[in-house]
PDB file of N, CA and C in Angstrom:
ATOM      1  N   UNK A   1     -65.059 -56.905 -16.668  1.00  0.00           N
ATOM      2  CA  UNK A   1     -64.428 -55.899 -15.840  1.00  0.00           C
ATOM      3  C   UNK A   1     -63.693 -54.908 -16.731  1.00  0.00           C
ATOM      4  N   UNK A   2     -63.273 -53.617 -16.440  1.00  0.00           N
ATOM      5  CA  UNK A   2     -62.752 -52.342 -16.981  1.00  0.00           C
ATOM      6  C   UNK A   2     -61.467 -52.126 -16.103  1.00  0.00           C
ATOM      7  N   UNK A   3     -60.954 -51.103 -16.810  1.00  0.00           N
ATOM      8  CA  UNK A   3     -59.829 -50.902 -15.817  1.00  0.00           C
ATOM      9  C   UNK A   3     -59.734 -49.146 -15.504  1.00  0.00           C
ATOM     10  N   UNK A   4     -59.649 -48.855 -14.687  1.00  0.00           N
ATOM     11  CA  UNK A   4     -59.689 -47.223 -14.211  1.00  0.00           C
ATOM     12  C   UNK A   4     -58.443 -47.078 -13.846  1.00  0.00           C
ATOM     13  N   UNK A   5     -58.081 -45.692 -13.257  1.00  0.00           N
ATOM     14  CA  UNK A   5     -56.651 -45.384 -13.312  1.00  0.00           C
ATOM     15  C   UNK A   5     -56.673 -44.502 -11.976  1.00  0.00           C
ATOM     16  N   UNK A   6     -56.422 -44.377 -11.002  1.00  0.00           N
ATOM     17  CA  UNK A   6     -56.224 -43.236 -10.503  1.00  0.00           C
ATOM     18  C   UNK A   6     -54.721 -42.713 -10.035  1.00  0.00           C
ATOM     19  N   UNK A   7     -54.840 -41.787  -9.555  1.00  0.00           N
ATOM     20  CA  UNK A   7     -53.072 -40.797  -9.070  1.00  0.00           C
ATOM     21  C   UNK A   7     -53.208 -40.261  -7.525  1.00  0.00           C
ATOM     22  N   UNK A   8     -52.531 -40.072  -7.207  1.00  0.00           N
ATOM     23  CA  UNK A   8     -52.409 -39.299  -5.857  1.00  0.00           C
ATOM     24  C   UNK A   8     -51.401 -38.613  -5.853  1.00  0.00           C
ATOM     25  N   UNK A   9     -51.669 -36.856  -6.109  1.00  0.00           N
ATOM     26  CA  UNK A   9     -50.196 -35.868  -5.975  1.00  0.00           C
ATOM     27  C   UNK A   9     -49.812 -35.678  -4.612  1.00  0.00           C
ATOM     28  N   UNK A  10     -50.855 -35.600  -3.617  1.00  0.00           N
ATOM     29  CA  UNK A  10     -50.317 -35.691  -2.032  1.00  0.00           C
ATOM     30  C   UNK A  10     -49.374 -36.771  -1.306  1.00  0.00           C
ATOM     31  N   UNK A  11     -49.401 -37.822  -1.831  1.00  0.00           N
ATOM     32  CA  UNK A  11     -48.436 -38.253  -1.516  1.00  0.00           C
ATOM     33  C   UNK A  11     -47.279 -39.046  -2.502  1.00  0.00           C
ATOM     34  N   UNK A  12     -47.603 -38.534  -3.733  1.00  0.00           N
ATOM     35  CA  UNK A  12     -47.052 -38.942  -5.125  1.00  0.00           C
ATOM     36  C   UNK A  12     -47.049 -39.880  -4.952  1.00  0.00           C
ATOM     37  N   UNK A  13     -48.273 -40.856  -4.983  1.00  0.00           N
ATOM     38  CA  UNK A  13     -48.326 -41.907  -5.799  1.00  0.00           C
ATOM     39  C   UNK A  13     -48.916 -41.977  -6.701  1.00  0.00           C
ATOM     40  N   UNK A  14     -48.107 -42.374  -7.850  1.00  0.00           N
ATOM     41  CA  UNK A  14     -47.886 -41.974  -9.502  1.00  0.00           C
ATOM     42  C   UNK A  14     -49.238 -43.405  -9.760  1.00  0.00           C
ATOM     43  N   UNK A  15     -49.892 -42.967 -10.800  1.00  0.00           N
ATOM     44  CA  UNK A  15     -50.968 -43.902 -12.001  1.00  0.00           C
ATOM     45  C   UNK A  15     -51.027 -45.302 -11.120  1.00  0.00           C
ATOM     46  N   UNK A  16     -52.291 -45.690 -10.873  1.00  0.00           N
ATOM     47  CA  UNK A  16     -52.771 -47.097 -10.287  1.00  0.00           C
ATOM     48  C   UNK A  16     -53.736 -47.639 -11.010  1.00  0.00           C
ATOM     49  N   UNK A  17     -53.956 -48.968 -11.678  1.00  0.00           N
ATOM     50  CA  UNK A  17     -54.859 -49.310 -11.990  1.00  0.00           C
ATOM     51  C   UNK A  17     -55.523 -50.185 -11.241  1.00  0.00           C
ATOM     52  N   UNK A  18     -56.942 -49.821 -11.316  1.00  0.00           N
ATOM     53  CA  UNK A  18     -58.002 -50.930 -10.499  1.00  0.00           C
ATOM     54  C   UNK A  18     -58.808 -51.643 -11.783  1.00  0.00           C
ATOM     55  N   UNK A  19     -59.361 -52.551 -10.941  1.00  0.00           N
ATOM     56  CA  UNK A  19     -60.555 -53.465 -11.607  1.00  0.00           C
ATOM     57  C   UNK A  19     -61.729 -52.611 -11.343  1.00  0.00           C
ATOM     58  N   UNK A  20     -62.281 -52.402 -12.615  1.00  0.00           N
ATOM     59  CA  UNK A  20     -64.171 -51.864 -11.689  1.00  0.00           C
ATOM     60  C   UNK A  20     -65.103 -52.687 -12.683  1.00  0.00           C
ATOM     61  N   UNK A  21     -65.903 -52.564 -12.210  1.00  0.00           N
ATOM     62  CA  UNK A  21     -67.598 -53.276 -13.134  1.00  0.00           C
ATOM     63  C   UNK A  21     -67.610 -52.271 -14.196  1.00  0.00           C
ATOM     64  N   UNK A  22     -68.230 -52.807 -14.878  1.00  0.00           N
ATOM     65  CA  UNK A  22     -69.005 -51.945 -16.239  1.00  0.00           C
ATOM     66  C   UNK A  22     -70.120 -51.084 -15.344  1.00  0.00           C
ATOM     67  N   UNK A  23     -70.262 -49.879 -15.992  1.00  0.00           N
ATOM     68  CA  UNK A  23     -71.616 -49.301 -15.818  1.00  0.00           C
ATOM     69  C   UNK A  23     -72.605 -49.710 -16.515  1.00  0.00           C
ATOM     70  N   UNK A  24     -73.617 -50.066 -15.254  1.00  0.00           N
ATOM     71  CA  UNK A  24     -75.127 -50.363 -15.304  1.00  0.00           C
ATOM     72  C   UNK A  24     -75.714 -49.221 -16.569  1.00  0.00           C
ATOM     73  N   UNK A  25     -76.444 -50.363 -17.471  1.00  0.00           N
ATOM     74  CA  UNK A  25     -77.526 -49.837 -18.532  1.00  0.00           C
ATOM     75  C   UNK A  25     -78.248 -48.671 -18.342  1.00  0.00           C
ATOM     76  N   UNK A  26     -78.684 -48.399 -17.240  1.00  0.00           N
ATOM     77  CA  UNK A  26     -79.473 -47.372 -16.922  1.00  0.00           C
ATOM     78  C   UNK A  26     -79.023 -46.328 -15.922  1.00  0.00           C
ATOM     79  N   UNK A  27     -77.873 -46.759 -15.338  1.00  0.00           N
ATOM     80  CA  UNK A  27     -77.005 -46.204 -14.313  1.00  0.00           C
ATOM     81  C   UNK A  27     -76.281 -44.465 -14.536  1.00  0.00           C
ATOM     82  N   UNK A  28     -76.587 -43.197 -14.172  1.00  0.00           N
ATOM     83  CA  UNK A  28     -76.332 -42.131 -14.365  1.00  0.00           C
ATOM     84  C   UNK A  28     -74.412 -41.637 -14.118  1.00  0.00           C
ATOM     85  N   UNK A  29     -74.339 -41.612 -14.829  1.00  0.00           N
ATOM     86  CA  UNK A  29     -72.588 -40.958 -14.631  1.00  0.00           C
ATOM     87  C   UNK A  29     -72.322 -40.285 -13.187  1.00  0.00           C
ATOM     88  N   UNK A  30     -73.263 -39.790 -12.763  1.00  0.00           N
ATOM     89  CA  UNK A  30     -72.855 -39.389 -11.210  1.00  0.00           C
ATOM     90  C   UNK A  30     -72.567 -40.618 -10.577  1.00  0.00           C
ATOM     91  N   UNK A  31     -73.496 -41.430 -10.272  1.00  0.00           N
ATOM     92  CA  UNK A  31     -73.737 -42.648  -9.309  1.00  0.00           C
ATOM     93  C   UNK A  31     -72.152 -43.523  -9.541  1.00  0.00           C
ATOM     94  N   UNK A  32     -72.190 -43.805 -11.283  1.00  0.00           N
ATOM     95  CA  UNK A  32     -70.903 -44.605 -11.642  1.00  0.00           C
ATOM     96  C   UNK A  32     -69.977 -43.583 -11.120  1.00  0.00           C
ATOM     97  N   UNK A  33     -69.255 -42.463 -10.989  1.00  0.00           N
ATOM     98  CA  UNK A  33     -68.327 -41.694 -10.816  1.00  0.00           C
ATOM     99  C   UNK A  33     -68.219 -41.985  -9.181  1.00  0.00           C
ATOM    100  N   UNK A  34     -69.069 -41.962  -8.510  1.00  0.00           N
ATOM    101  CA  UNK A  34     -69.409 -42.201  -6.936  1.00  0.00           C
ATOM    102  C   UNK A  34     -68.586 -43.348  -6.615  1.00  0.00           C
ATOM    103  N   UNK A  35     -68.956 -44.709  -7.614  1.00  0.00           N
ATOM    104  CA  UNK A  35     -68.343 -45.745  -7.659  1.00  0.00           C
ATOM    105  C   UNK A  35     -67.176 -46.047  -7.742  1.00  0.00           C
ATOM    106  N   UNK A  36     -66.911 -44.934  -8.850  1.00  0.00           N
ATOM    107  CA  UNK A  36     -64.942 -45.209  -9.105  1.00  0.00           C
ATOM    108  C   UNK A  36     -64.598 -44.941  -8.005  1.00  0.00           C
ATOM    109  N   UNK A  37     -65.004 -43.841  -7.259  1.00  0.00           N
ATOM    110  CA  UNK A  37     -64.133 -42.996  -6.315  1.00  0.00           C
ATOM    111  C   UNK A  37     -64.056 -43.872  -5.097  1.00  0.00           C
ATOM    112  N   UNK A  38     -65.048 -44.006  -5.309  1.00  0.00           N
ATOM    113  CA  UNK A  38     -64.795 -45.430  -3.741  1.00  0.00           C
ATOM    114  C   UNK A  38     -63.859 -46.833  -3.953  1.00  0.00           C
ATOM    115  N   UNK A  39     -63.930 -46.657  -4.959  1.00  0.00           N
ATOM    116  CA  UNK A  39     -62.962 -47.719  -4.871  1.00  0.00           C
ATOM    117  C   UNK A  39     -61.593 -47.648  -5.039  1.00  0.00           C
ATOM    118  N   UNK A  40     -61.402 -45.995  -6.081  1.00  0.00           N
ATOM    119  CA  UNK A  40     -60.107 -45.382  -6.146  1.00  0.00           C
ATOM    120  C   UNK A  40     -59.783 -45.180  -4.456  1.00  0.00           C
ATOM    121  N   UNK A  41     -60.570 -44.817  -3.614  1.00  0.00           N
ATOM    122  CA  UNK A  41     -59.874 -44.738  -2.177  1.00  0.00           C
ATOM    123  C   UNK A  41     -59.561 -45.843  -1.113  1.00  0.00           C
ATOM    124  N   UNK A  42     -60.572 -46.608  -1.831  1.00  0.00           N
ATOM    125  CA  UNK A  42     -60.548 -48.099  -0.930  1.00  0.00           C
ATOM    126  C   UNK A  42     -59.051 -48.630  -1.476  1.00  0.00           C
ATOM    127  N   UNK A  43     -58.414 -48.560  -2.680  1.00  0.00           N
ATOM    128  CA  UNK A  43     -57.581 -48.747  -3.056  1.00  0.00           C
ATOM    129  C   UNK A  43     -56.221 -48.075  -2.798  1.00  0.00           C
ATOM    130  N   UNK A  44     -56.307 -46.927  -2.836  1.00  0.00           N
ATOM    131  CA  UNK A  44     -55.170 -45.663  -1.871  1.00  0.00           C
ATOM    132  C   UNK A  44     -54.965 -45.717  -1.113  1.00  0.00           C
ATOM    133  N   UNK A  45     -55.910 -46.242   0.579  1.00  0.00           N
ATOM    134  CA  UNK A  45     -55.988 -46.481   1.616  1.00  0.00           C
ATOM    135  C   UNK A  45     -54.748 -47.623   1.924  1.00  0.00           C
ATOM    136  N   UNK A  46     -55.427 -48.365   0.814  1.00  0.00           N
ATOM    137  CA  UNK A  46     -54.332 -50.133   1.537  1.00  0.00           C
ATOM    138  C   UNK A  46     -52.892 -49.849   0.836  1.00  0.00           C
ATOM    139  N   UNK A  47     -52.665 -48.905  -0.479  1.00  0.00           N
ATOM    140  CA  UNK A  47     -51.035 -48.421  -0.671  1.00  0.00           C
ATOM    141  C   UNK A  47     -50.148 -47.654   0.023  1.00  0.00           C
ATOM    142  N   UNK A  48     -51.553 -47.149   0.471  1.00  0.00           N
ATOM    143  CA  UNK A  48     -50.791 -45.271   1.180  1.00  0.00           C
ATOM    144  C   UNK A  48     -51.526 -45.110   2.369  1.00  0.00           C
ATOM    145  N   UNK A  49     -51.569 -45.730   3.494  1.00  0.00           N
ATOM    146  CA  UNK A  49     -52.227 -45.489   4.541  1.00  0.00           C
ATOM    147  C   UNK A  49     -51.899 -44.165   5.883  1.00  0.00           C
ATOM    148  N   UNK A  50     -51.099 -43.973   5.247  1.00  0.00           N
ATOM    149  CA  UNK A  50     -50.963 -42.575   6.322  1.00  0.00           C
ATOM    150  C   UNK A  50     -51.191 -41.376   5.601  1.00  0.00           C
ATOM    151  N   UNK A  51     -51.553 -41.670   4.148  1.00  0.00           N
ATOM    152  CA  UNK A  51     -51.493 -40.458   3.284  1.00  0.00           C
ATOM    153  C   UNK A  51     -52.942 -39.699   3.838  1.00  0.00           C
ATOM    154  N   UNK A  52     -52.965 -38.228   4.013  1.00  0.00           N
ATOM    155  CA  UNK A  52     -54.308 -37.517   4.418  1.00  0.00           C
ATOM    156  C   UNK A  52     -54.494 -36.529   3.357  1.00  0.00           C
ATOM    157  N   UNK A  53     -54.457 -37.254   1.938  1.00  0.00           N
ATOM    158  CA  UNK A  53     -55.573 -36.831   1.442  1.00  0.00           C
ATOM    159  C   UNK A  53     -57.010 -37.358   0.749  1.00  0.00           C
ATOM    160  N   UNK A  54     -57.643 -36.384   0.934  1.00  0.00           N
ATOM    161  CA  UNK A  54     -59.213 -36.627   0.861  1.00  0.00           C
ATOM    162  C   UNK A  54     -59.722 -37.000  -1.125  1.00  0.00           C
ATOM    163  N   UNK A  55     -58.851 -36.489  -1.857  1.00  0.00           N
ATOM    164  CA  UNK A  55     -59.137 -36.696  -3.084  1.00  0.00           C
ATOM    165  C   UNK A  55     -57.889 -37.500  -3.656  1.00  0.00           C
ATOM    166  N   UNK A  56     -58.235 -38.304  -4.908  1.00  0.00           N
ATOM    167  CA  UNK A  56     -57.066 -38.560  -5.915  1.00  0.00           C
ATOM    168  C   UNK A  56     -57.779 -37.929  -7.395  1.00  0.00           C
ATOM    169  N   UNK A  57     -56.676 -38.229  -8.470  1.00  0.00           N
ATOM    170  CA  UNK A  57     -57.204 -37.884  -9.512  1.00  0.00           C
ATOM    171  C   UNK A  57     -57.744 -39.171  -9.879  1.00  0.00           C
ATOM    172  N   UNK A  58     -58.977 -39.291 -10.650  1.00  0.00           N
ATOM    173  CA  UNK A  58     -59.441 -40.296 -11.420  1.00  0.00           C
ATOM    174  C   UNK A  58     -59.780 -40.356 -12.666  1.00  0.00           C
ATOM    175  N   UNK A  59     -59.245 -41.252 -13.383  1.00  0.00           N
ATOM    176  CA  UNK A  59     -59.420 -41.556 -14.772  1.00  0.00           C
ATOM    177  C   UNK A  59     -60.127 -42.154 -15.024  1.00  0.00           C
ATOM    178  N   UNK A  60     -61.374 -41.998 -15.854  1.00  0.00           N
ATOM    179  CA  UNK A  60     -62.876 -42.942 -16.067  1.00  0.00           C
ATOM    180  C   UNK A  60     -62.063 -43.672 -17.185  1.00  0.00           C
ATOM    181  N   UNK A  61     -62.805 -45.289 -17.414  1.00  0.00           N
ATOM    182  CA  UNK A  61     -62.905 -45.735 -18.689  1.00  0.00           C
ATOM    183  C   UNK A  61     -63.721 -45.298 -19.491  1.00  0.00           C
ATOM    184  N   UNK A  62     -63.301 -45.484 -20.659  1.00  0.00           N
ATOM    185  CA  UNK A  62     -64.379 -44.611 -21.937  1.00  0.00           C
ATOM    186  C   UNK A  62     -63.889 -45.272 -23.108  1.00  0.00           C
ATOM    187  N   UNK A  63     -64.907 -45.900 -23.877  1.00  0.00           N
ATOM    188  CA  UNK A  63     -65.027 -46.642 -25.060  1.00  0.00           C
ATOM    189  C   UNK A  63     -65.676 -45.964 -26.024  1.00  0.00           C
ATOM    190  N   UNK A  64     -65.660 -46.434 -27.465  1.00  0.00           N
ATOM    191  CA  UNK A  64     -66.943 -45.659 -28.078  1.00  0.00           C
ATOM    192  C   UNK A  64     -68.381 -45.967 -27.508  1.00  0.00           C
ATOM    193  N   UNK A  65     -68.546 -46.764 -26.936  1.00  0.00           N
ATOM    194  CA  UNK A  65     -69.814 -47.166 -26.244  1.00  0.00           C
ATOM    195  C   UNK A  65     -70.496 -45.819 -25.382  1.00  0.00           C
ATOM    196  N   UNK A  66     -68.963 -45.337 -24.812  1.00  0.00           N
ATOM    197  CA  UNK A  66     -69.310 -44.512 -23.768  1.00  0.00           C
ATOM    198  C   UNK A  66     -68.864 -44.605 -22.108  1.00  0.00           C
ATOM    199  N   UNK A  67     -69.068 -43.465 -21.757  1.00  0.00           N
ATOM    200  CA  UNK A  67     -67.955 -43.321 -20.246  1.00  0.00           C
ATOM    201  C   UNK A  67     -68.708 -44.827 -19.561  1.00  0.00           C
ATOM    202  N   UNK A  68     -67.776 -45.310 -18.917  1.00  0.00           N
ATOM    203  CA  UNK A  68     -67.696 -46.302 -18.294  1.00  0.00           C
ATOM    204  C   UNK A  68     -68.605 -48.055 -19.283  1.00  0.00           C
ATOM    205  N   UNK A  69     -68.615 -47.855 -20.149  1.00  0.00           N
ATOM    206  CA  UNK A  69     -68.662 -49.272 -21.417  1.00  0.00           C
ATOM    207  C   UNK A  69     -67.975 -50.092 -21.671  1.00  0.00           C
ATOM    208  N   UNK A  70     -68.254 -51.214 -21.701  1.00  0.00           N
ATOM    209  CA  UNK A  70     -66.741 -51.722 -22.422  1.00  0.00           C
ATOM    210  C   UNK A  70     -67.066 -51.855 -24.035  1.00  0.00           C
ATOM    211  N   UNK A  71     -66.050 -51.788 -24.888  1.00  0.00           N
ATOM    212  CA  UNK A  71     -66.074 -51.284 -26.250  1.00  0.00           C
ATOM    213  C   UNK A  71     -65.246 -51.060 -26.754  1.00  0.00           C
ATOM    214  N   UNK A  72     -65.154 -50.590 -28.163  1.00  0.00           N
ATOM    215  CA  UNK A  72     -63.625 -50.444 -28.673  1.00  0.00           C
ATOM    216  C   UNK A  72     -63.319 -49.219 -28.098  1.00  0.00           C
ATOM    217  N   UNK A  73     -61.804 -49.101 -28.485  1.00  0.00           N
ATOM    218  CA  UNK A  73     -61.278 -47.546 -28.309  1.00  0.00           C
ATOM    219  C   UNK A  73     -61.719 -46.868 -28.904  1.00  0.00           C
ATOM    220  N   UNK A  74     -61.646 -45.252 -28.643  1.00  0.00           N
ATOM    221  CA  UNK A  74     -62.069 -44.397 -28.551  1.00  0.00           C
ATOM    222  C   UNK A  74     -60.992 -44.224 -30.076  1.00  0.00           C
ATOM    223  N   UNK A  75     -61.623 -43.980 -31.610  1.00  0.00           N
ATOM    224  CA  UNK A  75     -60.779 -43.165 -32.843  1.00  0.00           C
ATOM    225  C   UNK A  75     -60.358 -41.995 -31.967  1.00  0.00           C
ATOM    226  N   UNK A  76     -59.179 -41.494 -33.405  1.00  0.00           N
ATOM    227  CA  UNK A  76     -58.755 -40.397 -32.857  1.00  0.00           C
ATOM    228  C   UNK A  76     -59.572 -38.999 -33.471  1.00  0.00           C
ATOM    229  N   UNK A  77     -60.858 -38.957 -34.524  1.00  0.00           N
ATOM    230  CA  UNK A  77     -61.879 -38.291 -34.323  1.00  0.00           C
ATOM    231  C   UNK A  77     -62.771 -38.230 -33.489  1.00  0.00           C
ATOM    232  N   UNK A  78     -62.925 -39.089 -32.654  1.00  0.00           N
ATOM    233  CA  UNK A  78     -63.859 -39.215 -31.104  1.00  0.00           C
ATOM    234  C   UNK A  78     -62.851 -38.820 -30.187  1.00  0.00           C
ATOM    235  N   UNK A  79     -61.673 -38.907 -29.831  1.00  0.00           N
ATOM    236  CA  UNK A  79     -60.706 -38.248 -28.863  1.00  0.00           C
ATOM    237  C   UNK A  79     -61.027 -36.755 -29.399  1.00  0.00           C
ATOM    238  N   UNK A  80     -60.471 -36.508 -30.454  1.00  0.00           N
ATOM    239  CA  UNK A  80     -60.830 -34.958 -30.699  1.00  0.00           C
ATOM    240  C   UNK A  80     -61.668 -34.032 -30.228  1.00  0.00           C
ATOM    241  N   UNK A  81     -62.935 -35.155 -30.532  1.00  0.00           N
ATOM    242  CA  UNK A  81     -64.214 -34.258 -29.774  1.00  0.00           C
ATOM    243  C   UNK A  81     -64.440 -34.540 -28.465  1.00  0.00           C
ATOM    244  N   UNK A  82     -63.984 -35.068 -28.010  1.00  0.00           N
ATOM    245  CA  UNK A  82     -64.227 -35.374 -26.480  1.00  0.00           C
ATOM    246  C   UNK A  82     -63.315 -34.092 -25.811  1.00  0.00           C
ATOM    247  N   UNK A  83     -62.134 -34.218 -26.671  1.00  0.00           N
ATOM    248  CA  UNK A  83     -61.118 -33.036 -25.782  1.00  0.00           C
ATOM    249  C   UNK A  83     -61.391 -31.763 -26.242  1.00  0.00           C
ATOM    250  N   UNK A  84     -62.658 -31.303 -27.437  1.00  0.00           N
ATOM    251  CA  UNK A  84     -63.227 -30.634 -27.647  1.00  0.00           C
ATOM    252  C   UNK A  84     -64.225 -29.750 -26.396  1.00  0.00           C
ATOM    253  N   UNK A  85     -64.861 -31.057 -26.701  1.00  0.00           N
ATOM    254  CA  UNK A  85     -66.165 -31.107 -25.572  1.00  0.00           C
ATOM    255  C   UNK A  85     -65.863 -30.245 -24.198  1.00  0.00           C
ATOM    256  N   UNK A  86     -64.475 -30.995 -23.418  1.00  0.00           N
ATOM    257  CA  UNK A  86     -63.815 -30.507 -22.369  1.00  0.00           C
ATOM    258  C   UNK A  86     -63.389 -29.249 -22.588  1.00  0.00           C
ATOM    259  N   UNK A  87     -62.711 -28.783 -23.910  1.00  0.00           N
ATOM    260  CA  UNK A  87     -62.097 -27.213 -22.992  1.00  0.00           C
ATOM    261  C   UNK A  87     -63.222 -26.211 -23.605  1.00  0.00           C
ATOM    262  N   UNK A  88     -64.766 -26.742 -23.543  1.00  0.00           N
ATOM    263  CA  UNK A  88     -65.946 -25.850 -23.635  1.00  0.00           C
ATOM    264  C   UNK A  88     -66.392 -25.389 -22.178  1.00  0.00           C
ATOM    265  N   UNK A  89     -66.712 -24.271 -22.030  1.00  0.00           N
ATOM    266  CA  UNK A  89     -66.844 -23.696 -20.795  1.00  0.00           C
ATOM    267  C   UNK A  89     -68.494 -24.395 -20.165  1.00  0.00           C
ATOM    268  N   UNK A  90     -68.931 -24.707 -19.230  1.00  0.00           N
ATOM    269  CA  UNK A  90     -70.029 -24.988 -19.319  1.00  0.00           C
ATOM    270  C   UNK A  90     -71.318 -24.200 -19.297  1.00  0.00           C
ATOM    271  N   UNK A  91     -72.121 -24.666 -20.242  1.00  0.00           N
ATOM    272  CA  UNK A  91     -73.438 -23.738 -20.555  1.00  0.00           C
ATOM    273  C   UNK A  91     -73.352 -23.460 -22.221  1.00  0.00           C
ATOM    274  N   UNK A  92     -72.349 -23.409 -22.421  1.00  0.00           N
ATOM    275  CA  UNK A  92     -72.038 -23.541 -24.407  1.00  0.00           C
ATOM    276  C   UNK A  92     -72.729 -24.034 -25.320  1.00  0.00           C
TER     277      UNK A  92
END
């Protein structure tokens, strides 16, 4: 098992961690992302049940293996480029 993180600013509830599965070998980052989210809400639901909102923030796990792996941490030359990666506009 991994551990994910999510937030909720609508009703400020601050950083939660869940349990999730590893992503499947062949399994596409959409499908796994689909996954967190359902469970980031299945999880929001039973803390915050009157809260009406439709999104939280979610924090993927990410190893050197890769988004959703389990594996070592991420060096801080692989953080670099990852937060590289991100403030590239897309199509770059």
């Amino acid at each position: 098992m991994l551990t994910a993180k999510y937030e909720c600013k609508f009703c400020r509830l601050g950083e939660r961690e869940i349990a999730v599965r590893e992503r499947f070998q062949n399994e596409n980052l959409q499908a796994y992302m689909d996954y967190l989210g359902s469970e980031a809400q299945q999880s929001h639901r039973i803390l915050s049940p009157v809260c009406g909102a439709r999104t939280v923030n979610l924090y993927i796990p990410m190893s050197s293996n890769g988004f959703g792996f389990a594996g070592d941490p991420l060096t801080p030359e692989e953080q670099a480029e990852v937060a590289e990666q991100l403030r590239k506009p897309k199509g770059e």
